[in-house]
N, C-alpha and C. Protein backbone atom coordinates (compact mmCIF):
# COMPACT_ATOMS: atom_id res chain seq x y z
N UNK A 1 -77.65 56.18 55.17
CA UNK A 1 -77.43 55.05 56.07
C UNK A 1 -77.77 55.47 57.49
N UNK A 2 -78.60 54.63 57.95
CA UNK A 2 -78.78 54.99 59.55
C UNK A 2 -77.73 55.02 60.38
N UNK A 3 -77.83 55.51 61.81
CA UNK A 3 -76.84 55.68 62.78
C UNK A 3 -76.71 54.33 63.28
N UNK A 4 -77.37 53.64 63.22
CA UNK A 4 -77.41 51.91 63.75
C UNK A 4 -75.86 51.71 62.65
N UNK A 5 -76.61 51.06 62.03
CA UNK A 5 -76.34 50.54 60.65
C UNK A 5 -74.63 51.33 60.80
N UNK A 6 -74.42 52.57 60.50
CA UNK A 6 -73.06 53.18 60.15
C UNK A 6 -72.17 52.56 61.45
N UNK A 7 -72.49 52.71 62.78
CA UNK A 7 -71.88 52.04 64.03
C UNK A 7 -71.51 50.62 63.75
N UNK A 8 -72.83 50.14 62.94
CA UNK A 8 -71.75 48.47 63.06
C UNK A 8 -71.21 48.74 62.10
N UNK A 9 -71.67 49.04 60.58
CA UNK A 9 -70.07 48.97 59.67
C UNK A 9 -69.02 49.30 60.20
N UNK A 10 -69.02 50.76 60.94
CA UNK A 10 -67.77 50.88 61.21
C UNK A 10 -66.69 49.80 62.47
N UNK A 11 -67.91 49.00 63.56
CA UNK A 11 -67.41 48.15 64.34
C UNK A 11 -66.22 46.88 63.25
N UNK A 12 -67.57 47.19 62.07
CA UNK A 12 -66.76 45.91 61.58
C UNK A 12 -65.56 45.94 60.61
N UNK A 13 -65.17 47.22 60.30
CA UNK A 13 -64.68 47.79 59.44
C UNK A 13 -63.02 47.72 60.84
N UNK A 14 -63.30 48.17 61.71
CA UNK A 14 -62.24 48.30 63.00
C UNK A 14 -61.46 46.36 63.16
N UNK A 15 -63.12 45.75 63.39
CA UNK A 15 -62.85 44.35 63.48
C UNK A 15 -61.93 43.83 62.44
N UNK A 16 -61.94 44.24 61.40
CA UNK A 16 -61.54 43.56 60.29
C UNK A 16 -60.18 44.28 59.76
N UNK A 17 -59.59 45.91 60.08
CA UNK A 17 -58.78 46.57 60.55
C UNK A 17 -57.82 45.76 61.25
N UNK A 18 -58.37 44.90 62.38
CA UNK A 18 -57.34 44.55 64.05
C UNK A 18 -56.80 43.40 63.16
N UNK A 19 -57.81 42.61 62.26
CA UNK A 19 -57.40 40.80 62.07
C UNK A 19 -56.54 41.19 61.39
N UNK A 20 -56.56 42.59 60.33
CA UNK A 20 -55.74 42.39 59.17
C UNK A 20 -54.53 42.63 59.69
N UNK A 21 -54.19 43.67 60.79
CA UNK A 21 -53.07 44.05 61.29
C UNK A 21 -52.22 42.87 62.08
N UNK A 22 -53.13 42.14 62.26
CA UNK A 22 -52.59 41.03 63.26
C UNK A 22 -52.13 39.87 62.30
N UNK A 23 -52.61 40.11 61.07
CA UNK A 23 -51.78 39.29 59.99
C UNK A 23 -51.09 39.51 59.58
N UNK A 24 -51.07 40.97 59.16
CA UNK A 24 -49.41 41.23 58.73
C UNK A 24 -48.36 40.87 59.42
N UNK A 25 -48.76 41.20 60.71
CA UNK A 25 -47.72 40.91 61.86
C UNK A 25 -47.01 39.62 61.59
N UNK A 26 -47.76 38.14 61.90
CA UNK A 26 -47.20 37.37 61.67
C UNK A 26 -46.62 36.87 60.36
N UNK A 27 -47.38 36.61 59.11
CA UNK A 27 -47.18 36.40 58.01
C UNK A 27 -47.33 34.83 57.75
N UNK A 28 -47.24 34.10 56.85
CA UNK A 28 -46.80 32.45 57.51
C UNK A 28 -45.19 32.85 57.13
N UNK A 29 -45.38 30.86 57.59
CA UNK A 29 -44.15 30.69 58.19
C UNK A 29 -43.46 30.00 58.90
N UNK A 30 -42.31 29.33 58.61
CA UNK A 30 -41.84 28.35 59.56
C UNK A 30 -40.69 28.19 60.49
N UNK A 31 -40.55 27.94 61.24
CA UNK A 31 -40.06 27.54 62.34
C UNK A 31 -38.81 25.89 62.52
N UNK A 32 -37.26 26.62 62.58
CA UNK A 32 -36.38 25.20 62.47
C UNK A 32 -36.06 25.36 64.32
N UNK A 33 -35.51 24.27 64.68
CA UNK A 33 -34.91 24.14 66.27
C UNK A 33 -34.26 23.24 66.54
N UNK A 34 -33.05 23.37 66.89
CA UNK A 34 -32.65 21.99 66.72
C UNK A 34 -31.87 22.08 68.97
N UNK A 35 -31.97 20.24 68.81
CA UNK A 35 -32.05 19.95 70.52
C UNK A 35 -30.99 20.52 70.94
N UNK A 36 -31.14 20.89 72.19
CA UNK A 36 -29.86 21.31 73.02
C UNK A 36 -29.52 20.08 74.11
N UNK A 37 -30.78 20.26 74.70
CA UNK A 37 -30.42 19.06 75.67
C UNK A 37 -31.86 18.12 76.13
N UNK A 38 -31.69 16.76 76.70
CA UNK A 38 -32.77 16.17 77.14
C UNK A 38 -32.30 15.57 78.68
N UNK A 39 -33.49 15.85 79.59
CA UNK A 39 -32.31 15.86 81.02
C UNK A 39 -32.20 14.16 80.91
N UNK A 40 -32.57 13.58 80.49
CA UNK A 40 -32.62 11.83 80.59
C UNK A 40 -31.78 11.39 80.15
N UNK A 41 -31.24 12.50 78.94
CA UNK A 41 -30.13 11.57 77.57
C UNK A 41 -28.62 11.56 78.49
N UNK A 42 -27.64 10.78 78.70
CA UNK A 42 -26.62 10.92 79.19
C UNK A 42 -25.71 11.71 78.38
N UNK A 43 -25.67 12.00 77.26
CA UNK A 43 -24.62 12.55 76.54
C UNK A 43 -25.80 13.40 75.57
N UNK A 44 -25.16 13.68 74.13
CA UNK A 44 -25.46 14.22 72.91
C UNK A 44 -27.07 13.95 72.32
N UNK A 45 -27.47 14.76 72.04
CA UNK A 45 -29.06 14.79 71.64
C UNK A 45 -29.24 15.35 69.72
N UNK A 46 -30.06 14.37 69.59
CA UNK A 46 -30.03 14.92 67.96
C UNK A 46 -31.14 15.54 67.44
N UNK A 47 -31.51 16.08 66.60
CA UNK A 47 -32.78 16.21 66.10
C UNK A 47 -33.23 17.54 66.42
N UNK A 48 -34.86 18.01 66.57
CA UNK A 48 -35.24 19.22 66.87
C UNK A 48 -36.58 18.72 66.76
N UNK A 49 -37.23 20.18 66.37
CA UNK A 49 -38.59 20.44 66.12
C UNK A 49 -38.92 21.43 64.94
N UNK A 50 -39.85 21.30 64.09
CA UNK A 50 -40.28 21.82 62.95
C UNK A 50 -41.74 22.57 63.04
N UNK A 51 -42.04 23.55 62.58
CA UNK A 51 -43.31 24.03 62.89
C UNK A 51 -43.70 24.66 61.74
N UNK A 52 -44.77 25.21 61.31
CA UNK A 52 -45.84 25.34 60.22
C UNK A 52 -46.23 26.98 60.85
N UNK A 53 -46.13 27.56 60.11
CA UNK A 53 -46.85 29.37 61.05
C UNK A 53 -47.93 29.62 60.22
N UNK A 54 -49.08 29.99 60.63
CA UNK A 54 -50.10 30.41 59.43
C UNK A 54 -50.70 32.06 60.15
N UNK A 55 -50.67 32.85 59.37
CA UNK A 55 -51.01 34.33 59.94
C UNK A 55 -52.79 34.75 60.18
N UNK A 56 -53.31 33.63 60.53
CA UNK A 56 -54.60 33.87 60.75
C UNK A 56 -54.98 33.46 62.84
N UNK A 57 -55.31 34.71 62.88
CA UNK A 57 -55.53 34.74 64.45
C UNK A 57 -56.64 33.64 65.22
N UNK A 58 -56.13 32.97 66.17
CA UNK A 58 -56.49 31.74 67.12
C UNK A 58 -56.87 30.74 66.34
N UNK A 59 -55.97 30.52 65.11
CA UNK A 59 -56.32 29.32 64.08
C UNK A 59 -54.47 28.52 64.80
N UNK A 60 -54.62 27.52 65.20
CA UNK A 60 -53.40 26.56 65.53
C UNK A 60 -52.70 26.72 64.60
N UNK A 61 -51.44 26.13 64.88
CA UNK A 61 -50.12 25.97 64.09
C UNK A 61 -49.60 24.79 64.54
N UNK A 62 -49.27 24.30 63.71
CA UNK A 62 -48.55 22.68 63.58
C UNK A 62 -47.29 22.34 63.50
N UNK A 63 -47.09 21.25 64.53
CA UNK A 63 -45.40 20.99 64.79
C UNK A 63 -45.23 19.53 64.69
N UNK A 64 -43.78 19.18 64.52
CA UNK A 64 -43.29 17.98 64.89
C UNK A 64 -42.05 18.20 65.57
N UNK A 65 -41.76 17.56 66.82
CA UNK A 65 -40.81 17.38 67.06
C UNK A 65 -40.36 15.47 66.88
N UNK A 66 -38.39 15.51 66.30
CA UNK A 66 -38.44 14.57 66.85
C UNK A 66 -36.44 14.16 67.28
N UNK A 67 -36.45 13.56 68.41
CA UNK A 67 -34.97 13.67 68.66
C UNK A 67 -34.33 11.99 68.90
N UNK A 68 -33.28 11.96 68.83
CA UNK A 68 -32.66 10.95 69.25
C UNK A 68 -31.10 10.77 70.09
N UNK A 69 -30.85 9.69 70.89
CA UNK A 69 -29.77 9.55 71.72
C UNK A 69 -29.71 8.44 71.62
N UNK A 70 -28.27 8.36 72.31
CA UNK A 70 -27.70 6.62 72.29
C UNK A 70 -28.06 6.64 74.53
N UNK A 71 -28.14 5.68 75.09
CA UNK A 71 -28.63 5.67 76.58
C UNK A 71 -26.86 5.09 77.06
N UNK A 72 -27.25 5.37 78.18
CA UNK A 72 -25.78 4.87 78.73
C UNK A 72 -25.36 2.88 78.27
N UNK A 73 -24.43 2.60 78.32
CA UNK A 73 -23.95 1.03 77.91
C UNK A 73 -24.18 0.69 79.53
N UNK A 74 -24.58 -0.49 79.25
CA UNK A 74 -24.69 -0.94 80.98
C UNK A 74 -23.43 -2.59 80.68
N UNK A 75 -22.58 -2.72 81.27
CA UNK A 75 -21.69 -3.80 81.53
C UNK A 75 -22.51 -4.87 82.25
N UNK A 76 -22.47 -5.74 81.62
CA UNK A 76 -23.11 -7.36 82.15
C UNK A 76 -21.88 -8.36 82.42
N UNK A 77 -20.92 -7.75 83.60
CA UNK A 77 -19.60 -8.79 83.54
C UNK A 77 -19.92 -9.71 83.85
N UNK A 78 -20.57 -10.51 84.73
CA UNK A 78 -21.04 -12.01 84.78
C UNK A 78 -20.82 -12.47 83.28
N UNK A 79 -21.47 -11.69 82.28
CA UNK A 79 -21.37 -12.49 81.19
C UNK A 79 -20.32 -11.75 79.77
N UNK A 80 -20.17 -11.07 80.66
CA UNK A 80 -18.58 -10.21 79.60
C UNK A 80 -19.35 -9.72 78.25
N UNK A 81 -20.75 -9.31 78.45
CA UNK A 81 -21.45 -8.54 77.32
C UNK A 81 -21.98 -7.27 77.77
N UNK A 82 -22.57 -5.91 76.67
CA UNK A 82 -22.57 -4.91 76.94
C UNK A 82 -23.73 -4.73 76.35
N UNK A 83 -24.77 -4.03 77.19
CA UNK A 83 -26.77 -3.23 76.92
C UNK A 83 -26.45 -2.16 75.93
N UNK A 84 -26.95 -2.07 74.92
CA UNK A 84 -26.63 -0.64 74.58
C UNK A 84 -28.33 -0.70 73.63
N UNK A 85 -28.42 1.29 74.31
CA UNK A 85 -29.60 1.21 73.44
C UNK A 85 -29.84 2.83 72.74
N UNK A 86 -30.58 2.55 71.87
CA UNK A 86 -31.12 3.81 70.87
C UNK A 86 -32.57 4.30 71.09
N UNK A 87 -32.21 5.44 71.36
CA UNK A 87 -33.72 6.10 71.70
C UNK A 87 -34.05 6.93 70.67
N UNK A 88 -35.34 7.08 70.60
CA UNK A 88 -35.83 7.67 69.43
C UNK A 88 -37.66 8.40 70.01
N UNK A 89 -37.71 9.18 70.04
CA UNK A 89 -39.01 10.27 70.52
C UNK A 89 -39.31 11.21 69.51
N UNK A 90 -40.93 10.63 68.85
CA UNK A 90 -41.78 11.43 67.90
C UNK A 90 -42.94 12.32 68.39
N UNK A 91 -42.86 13.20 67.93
CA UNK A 91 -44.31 13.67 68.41
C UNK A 91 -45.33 14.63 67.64
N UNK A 92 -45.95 14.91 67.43
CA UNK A 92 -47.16 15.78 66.52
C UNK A 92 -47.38 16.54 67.19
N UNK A 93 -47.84 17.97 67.40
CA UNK A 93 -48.28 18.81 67.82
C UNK A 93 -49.28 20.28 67.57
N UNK A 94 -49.66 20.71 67.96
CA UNK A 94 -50.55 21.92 68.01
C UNK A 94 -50.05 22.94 69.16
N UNK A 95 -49.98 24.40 68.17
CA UNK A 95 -49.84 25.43 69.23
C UNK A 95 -50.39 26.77 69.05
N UNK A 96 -50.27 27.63 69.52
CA UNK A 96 -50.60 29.22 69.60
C UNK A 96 -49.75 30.03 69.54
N UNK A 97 -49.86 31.10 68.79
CA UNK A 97 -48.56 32.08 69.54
C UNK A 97 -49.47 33.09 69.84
N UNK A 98 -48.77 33.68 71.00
CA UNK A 98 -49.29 35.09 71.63
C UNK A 98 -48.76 36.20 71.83
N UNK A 99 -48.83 36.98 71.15
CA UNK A 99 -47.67 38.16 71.12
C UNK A 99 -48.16 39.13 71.78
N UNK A 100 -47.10 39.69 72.51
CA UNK A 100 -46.62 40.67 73.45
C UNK A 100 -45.76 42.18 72.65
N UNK A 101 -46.03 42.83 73.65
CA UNK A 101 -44.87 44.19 72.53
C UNK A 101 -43.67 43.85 72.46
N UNK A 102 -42.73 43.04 73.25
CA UNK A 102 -41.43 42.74 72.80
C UNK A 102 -41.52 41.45 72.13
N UNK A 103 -41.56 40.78 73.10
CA UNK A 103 -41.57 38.60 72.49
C UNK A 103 -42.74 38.57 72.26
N UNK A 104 -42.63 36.99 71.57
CA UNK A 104 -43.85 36.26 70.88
C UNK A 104 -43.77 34.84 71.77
N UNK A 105 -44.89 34.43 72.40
CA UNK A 105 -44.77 32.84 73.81
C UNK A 105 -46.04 32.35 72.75
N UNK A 106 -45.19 30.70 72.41
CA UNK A 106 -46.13 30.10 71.99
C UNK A 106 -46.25 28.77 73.24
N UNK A 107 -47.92 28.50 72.78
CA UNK A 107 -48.07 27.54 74.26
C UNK A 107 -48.67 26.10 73.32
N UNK A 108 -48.29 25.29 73.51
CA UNK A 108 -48.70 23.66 72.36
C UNK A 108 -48.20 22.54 73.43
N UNK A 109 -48.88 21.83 72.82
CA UNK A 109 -48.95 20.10 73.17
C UNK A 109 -49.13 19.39 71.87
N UNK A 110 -48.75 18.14 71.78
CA UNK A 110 -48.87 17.11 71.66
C UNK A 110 -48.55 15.89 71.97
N UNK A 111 -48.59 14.95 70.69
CA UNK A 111 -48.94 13.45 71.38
C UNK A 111 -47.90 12.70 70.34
N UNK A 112 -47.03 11.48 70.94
CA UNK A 112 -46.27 10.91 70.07
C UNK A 112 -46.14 9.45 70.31
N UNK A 113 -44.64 9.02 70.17
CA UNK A 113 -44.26 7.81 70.47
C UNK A 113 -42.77 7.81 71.31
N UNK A 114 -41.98 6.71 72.41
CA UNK A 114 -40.84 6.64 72.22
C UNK A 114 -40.36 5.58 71.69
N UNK A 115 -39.45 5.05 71.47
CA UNK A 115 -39.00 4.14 70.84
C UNK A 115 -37.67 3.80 71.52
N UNK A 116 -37.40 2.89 71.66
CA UNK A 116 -35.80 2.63 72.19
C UNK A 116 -36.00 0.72 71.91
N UNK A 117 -34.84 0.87 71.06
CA UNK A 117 -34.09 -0.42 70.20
C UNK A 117 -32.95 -0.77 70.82
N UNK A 118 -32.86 -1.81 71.79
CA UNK A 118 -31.45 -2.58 72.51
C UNK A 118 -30.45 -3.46 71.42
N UNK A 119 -29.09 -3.65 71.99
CA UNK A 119 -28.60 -4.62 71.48
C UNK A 119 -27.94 -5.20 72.39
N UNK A 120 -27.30 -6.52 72.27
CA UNK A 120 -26.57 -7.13 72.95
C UNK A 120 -25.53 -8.05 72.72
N UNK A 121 -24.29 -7.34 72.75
CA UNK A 121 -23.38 -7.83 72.28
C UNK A 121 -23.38 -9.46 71.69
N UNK A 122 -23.13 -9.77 70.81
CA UNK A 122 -23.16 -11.47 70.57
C UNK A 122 -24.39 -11.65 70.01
N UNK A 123 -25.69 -11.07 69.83
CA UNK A 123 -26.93 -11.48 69.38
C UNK A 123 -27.25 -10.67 68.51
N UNK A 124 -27.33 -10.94 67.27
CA UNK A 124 -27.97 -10.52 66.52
C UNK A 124 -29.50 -9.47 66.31
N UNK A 125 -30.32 -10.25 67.21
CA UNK A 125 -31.41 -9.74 67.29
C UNK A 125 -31.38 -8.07 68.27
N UNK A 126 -32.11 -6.86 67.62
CA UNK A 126 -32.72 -5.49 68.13
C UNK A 126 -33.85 -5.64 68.51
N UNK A 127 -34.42 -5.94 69.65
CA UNK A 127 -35.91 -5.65 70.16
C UNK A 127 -36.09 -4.18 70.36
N UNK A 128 -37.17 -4.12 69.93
CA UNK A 128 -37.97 -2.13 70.74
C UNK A 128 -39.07 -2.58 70.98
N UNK A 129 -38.75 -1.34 72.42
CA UNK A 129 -39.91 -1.10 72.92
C UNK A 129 -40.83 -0.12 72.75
N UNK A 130 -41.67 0.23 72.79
CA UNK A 130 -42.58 1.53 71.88
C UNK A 130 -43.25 1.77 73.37
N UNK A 131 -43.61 3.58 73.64
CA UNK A 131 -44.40 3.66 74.49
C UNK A 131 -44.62 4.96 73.91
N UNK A 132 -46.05 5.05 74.08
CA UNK A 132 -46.83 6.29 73.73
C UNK A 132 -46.39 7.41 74.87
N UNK A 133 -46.43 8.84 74.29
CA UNK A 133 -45.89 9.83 75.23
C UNK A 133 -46.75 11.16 74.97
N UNK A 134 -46.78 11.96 75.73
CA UNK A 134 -47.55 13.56 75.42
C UNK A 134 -46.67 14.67 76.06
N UNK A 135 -46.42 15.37 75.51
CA UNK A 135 -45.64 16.89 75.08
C UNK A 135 -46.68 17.96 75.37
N UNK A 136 -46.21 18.88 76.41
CA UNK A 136 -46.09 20.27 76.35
C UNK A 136 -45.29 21.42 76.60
N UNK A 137 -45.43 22.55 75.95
CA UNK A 137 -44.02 23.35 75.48
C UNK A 137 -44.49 24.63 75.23
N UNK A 138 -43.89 25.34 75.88
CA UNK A 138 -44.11 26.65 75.56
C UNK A 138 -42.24 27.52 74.63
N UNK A 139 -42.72 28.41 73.91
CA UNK A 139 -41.15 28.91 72.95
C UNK A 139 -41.75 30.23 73.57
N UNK A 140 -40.45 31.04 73.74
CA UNK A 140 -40.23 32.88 74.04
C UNK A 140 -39.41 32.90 72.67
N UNK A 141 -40.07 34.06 72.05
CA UNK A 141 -39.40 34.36 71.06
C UNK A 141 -39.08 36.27 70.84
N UNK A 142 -37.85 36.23 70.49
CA UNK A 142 -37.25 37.76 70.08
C UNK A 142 -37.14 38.17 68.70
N UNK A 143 -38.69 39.20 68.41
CA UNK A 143 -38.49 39.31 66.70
C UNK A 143 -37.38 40.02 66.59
N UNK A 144 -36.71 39.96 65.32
CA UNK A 144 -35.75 40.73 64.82
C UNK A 144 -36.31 41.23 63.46
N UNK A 145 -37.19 42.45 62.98
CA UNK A 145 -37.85 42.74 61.98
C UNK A 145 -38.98 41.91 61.64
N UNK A 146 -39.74 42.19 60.67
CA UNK A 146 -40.89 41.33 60.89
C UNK A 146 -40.84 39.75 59.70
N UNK A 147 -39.43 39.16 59.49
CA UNK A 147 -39.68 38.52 58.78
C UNK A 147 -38.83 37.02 59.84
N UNK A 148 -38.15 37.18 60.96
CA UNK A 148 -37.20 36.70 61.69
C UNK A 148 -37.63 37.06 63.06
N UNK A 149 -37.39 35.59 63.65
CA UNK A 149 -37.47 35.46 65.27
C UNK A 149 -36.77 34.57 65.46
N UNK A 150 -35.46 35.11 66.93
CA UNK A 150 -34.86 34.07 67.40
C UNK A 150 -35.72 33.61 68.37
N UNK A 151 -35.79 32.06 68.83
CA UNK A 151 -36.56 31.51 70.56
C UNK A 151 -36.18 30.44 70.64
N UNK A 152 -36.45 30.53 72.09
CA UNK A 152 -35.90 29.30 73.07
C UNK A 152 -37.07 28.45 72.91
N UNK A 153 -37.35 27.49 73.63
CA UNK A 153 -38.39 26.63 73.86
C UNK A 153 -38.05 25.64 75.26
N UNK A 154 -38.91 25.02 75.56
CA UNK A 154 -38.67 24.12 76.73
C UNK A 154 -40.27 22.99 76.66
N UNK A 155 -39.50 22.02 76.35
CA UNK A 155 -40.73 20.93 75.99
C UNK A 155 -40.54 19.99 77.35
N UNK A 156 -42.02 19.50 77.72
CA UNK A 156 -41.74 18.83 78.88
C UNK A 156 -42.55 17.43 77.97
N UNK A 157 -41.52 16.33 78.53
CA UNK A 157 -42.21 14.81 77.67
C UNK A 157 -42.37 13.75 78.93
N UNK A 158 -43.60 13.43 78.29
CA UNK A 158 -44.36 12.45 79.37
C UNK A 158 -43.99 11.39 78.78
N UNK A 159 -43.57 9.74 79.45
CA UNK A 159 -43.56 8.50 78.74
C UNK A 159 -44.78 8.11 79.85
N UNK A 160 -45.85 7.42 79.33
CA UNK A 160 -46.56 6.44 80.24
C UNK A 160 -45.98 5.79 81.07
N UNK A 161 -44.97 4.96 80.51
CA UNK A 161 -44.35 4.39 81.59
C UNK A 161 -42.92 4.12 81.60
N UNK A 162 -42.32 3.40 82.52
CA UNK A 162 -40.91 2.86 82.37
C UNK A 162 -40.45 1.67 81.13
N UNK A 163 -39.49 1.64 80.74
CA UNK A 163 -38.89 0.92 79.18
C UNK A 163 -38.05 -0.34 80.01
N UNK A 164 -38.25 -1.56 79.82
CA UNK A 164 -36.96 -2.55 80.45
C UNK A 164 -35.81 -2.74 79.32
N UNK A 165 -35.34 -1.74 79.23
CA UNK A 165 -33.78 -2.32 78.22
C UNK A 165 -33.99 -3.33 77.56
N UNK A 166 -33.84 -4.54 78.86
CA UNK A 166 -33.11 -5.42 78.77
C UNK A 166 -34.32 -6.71 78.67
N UNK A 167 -35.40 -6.55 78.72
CA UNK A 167 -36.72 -7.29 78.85
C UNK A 167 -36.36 -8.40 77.67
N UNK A 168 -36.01 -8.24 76.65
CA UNK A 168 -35.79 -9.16 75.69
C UNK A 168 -34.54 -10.15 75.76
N UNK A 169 -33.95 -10.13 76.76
CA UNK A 169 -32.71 -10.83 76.35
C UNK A 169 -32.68 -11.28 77.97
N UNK A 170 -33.15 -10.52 79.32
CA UNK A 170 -33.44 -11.33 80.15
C UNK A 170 -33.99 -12.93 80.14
N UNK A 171 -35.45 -12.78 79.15
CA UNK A 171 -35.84 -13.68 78.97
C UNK A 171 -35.24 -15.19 78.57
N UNK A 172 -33.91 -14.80 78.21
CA UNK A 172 -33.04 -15.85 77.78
C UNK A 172 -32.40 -16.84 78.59
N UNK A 173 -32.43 -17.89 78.83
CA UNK A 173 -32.20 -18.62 80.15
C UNK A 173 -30.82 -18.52 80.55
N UNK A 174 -29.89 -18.46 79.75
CA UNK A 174 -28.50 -18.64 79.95
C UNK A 174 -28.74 -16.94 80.53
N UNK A 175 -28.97 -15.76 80.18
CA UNK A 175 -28.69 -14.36 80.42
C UNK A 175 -29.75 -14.35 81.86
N UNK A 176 -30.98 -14.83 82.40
CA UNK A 176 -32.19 -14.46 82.86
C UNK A 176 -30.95 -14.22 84.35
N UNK A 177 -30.25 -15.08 85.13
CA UNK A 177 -29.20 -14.94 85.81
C UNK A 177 -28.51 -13.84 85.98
N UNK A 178 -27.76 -13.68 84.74
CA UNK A 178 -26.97 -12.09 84.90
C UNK A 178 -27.72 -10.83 84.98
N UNK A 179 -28.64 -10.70 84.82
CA UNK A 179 -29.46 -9.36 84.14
C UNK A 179 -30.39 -9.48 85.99
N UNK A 180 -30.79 -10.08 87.07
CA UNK A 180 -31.54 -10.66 88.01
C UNK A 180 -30.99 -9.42 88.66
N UNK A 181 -29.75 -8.92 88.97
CA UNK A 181 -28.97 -8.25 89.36
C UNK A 181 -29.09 -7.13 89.51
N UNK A 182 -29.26 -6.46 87.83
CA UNK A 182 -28.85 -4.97 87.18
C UNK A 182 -29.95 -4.67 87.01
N UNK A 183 -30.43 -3.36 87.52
CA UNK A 183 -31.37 -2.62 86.96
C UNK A 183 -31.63 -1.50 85.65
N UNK A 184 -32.19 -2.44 84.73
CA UNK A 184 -32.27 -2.36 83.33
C UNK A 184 -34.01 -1.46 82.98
N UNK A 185 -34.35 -1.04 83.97
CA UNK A 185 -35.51 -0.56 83.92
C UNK A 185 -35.38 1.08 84.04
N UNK A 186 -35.82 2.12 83.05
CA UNK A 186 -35.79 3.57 82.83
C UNK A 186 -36.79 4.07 82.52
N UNK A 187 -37.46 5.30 83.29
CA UNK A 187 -38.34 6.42 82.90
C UNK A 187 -37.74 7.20 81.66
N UNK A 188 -38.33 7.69 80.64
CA UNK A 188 -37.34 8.78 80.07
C UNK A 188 -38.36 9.85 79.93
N UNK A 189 -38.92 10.17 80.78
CA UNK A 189 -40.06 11.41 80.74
C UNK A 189 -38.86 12.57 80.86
N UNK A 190 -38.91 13.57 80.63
CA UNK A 190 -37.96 14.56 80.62
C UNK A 190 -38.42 15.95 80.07
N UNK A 191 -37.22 16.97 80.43
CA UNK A 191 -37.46 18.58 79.95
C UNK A 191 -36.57 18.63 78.75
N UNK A 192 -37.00 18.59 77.43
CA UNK A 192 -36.19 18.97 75.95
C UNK A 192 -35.95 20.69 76.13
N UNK A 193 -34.55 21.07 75.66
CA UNK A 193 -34.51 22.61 75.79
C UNK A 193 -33.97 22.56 74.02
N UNK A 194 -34.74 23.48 73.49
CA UNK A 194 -34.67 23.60 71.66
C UNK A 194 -34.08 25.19 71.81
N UNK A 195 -33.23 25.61 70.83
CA UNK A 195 -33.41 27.00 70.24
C UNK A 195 -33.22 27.12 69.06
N UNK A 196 -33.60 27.92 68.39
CA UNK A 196 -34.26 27.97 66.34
C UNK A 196 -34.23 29.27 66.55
N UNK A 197 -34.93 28.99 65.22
CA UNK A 197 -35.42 30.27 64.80
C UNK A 197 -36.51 30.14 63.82
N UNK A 198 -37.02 31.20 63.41
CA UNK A 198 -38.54 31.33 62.45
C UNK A 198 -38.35 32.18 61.67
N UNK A 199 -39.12 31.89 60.40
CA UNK A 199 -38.65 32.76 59.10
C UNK A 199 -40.02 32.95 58.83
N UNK A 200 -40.83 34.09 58.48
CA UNK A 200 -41.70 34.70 57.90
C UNK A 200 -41.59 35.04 56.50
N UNK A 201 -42.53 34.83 55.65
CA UNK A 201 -42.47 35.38 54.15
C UNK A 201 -44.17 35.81 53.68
């Protein structure tokens, strides 16, 4: 074998050395998290994020997050009825992880929906409003052996725009009066803080 020739086998023999090592490392594998907090939600946050690990280097990994809250009750005493609404935020995603000699920082985005469903005391009818949203998030993670990682995460969520609560029941002539008043209009763009963990096999 020539000296050419033996240099690249062996380049590629090294190349193929690094990928394999860099697979063991990870392994697949998935990823649970469940919410800690959303700075928008007034109280209790439900839900998390789910992720997909695959041990092949700068090939993405796939997530969903999705959470839910109840929004503050807004009092309509003019009319002795009460706003109450349910939020609900989906999202799909893509990410990376990049490992370091201690932690593992994964960096992803995606793209979802929010959702928030009103009611109003005395009416039957739930209107929602739907607004498209986009997610990005980076997780620090602390392996513990190579089959387990604890991490944090911090997702930042975009809503296009502001949600009117109350848009559906304003419209109502007897209510259009009381509601003229109260500001029933909310951003819920916000910072989600997750911590999980990841299981390798």
């Amino acid at each position: 074998m020539k000296l050419k020739n033996k240099i690249n086998f062996l380049v590629l023999l090294i190349f193929i050395g690094f990928g394999a090592g860099t697979a063991q490392a990870q392994f697949f594998g998935f990823s649970v998290d469940t919410a800690v907090d959303y700075t928008v939600a007034p109280d209790k946050v439900t839900g998390g994020t789910l992720g997909i690990i695959n041990p092949i280097p700068f090939l993405p990994n796939f997530g969903y997050t999705q959470i839910e809250f109840k929004d503050e009750t807004i009092d309509v005493d003019e009319v002795n009825k009460k706003l109450n609404s349910d939020v609900s935020i989906k999202s799909y995603s893509a990410f990376l992880i990049i490992p370091f000699p201690v932690v593992a920082v994964s960096l992803g985005g995606g793209v979802g929906e929010l959702s928030v469903k009103s009611t109003f005391s005395g009416l039957s009818n739930e209107p929602t409003v739907s607004k498209p949203i986009v997610e990005a998030f980076t997780k620090i993670g602390l392996p513990f052996w190579n089959f387990l990682e604890f991490h944090m995460g911090i997702h930042v969520i975009k809503v296009s725009s502001e949600v009117d609560r109350a848009k559906a029941f304003s419209g109502i002539s007897e209510y259009s009066q009381a509601f003229s008043s109260i500001d029933t209009k909310k951003d819920y763009t916000g910072t989600l803080t997750t911590v999980g963990l990841q299981f390798a096999f």
